[in-house]
Protein backbone atom coordinates (compact mmCIF):
# COMPACT_ATOMS: atom_id res chain seq x y z
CA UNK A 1 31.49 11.77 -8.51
CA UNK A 2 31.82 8.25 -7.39
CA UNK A 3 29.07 6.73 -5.34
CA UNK A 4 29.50 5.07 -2.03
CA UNK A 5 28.50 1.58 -2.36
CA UNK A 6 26.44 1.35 0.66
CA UNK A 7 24.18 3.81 -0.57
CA UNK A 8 21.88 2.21 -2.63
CA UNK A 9 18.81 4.68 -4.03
CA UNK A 10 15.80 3.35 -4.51
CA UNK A 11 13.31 3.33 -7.49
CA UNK A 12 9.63 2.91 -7.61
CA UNK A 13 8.76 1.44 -10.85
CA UNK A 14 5.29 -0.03 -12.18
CA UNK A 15 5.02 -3.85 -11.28
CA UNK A 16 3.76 -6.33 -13.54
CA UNK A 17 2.72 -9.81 -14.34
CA UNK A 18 6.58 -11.15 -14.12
CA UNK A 19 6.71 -9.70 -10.38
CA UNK A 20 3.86 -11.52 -8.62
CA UNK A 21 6.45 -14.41 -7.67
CA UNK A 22 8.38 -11.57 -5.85
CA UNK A 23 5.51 -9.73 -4.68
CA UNK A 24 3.99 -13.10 -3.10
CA UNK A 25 7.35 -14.01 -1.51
CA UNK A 26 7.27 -10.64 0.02
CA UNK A 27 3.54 -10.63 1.40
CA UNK A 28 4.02 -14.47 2.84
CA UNK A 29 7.40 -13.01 4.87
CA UNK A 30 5.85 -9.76 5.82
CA UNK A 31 1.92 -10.92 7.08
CA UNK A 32 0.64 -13.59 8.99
CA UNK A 33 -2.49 -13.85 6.93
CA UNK A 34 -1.08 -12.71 3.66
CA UNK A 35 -2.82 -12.05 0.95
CA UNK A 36 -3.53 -15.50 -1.69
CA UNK A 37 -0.58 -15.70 -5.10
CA UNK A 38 -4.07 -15.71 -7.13
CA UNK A 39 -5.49 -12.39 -5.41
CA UNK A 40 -2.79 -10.79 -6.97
CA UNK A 41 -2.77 -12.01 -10.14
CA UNK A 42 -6.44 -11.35 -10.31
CA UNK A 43 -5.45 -7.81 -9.05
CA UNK A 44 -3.19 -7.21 -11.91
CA UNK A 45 -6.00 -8.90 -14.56
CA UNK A 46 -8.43 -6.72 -13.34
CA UNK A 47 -6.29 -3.69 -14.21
CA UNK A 48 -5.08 -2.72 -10.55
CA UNK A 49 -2.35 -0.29 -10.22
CA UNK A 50 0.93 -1.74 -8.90
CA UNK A 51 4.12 -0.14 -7.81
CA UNK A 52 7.45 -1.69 -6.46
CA UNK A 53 9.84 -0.03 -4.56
CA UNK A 54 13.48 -1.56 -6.08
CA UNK A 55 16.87 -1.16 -4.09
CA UNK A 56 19.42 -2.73 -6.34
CA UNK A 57 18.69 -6.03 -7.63
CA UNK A 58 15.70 -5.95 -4.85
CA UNK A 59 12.46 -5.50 -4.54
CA UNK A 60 11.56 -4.35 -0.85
CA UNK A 61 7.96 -3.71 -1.10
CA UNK A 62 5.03 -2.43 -3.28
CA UNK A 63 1.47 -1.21 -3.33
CA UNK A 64 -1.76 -1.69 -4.70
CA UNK A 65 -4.04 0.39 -5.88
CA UNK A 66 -7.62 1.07 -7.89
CA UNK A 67 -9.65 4.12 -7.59
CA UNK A 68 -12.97 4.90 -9.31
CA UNK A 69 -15.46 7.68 -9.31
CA UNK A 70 -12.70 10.67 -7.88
CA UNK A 71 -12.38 8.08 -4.87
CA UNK A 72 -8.71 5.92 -4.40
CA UNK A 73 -8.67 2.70 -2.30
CA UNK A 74 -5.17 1.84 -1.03
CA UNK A 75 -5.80 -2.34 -1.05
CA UNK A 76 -2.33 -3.21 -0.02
CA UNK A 77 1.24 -1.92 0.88
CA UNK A 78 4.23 -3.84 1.89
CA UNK A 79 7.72 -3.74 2.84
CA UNK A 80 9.73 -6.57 3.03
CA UNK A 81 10.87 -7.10 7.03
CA UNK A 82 14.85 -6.64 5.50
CA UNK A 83 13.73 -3.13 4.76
CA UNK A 84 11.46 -1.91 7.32
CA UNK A 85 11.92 0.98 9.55
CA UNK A 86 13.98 3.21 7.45
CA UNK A 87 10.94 5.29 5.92
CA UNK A 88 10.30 3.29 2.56
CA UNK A 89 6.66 2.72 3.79
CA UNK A 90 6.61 6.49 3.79
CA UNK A 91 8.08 6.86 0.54
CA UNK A 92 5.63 4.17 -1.20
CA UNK A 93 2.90 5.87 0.62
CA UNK A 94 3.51 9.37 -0.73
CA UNK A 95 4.14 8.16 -4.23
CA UNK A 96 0.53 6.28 -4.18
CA UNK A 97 -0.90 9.50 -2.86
CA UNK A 98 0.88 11.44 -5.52
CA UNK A 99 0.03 9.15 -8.29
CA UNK A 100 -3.53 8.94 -7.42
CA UNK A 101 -3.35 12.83 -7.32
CA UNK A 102 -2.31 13.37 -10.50
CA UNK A 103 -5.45 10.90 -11.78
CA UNK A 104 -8.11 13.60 -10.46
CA UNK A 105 -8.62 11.10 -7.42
CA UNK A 106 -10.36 13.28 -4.14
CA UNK A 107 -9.72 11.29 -1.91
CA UNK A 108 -7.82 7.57 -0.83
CA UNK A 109 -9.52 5.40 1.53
CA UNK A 110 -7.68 2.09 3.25
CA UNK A 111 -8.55 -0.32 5.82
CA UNK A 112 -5.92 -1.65 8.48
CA UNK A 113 -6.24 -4.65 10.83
CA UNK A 114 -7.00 -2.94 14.48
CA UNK A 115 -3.64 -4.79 15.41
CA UNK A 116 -1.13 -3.26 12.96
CA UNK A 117 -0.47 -0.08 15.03
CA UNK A 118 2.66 0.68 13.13
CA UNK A 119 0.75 0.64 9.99
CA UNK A 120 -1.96 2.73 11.35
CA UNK A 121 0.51 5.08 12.85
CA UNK A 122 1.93 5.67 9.44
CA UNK A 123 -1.45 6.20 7.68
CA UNK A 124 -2.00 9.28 10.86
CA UNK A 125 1.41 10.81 10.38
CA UNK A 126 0.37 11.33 6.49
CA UNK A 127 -2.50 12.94 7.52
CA UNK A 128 -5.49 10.23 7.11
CA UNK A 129 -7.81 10.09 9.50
CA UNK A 130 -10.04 7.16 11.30
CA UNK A 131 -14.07 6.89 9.35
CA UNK A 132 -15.46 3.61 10.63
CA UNK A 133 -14.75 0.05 11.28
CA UNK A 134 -15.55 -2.77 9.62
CA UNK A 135 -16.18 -5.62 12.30
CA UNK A 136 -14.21 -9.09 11.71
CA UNK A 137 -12.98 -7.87 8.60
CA UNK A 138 -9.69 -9.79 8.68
CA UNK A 139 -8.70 -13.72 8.78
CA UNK A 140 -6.87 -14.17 12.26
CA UNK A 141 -6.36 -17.76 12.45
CA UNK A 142 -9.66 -19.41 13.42
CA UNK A 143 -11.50 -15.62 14.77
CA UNK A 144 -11.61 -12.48 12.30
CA UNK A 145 -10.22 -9.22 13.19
CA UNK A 146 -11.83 -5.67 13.01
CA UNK A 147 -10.62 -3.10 10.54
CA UNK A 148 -9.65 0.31 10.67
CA UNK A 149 -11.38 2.56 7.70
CA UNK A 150 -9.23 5.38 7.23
CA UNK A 151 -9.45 8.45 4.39
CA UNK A 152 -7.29 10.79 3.58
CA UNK A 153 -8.69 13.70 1.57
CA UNK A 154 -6.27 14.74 -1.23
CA UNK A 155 -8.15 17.81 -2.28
CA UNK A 156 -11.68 19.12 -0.75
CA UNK A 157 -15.04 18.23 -3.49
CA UNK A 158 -16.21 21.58 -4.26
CA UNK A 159 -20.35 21.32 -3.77
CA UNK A 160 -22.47 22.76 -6.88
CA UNK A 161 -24.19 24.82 -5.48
């Protein structure tokens, strides 16, 4: 069976050194306080989990991730604006919960700038819920921003009882 051409599948594949020039050209487009080229390479030294989401020769977005102690901490996810709002946020999403799942992680925690309703939205729909705040958490020009703490709980602790 042929495929069409316009249908391109995506992959999620593990991200590494050699895709922080990509990853940093994605974050500047995407944000308007992105993230700095050496936070992510001191991400990746300090043994961070990164994923990219490829379509073709592309890559349209990627997470990071560490988790510790049965507890994940979703630090960063992007899509590229080219590639927003056709559900690959979704799909990176689900893949970090999934992979973080698999590593005997209870639960994923995130924070998300009070502003970025979309984001926040997305985080909801998935099924994490609001914690806290963490006031002027964010860079926003001259001010700071609050943050949203969110957690999604990926499978209940059983107490010893």
């Amino acid at each position: 069976m042929a495929t069409r051409p316009d249908k391109i599948h995506p992959l999620i594949r593990r991200l590494g050194h050699e895709d922080v020039d990509r990853i940093y050209a994605i974050e500047k487009l995407a944000y308007p306080f992105p993230w700095t080229r050496s936070l992510f390479e001191d991400c990746m030294n300090a043994g961070y989990t990164f994923f990219g989401l490829q379509i073709g020769k592309d890559l349209a977005g990627y997470t990071v991730i560490n988790w510790a102690a049965g507890e994940a901490h979703l630090l960063n996810l992007c899509v590229h604006p080219d590639w927003q709002h056709r559900g690959y946020g979704s799909l990176l999403l689900e893949y970090a919960i999934n992979h973080v799942a698999r590593h005997d992680n209870d639960s994923m925690f995130l924070e998300v700038r009070t502003s970025n309703t979309r984001a926040a939205t997305l985080y909801q729909n998935r099924g994490f819920e609001v914690i806290g705040k963490r006031s002027a958490y964010y860079q926003a020009g001259d001010s700071r921003e609050d943050a949203i703490v969110m957690r999604l709980v990926i499978r209940p602790v059983n107490p010893a009882y």
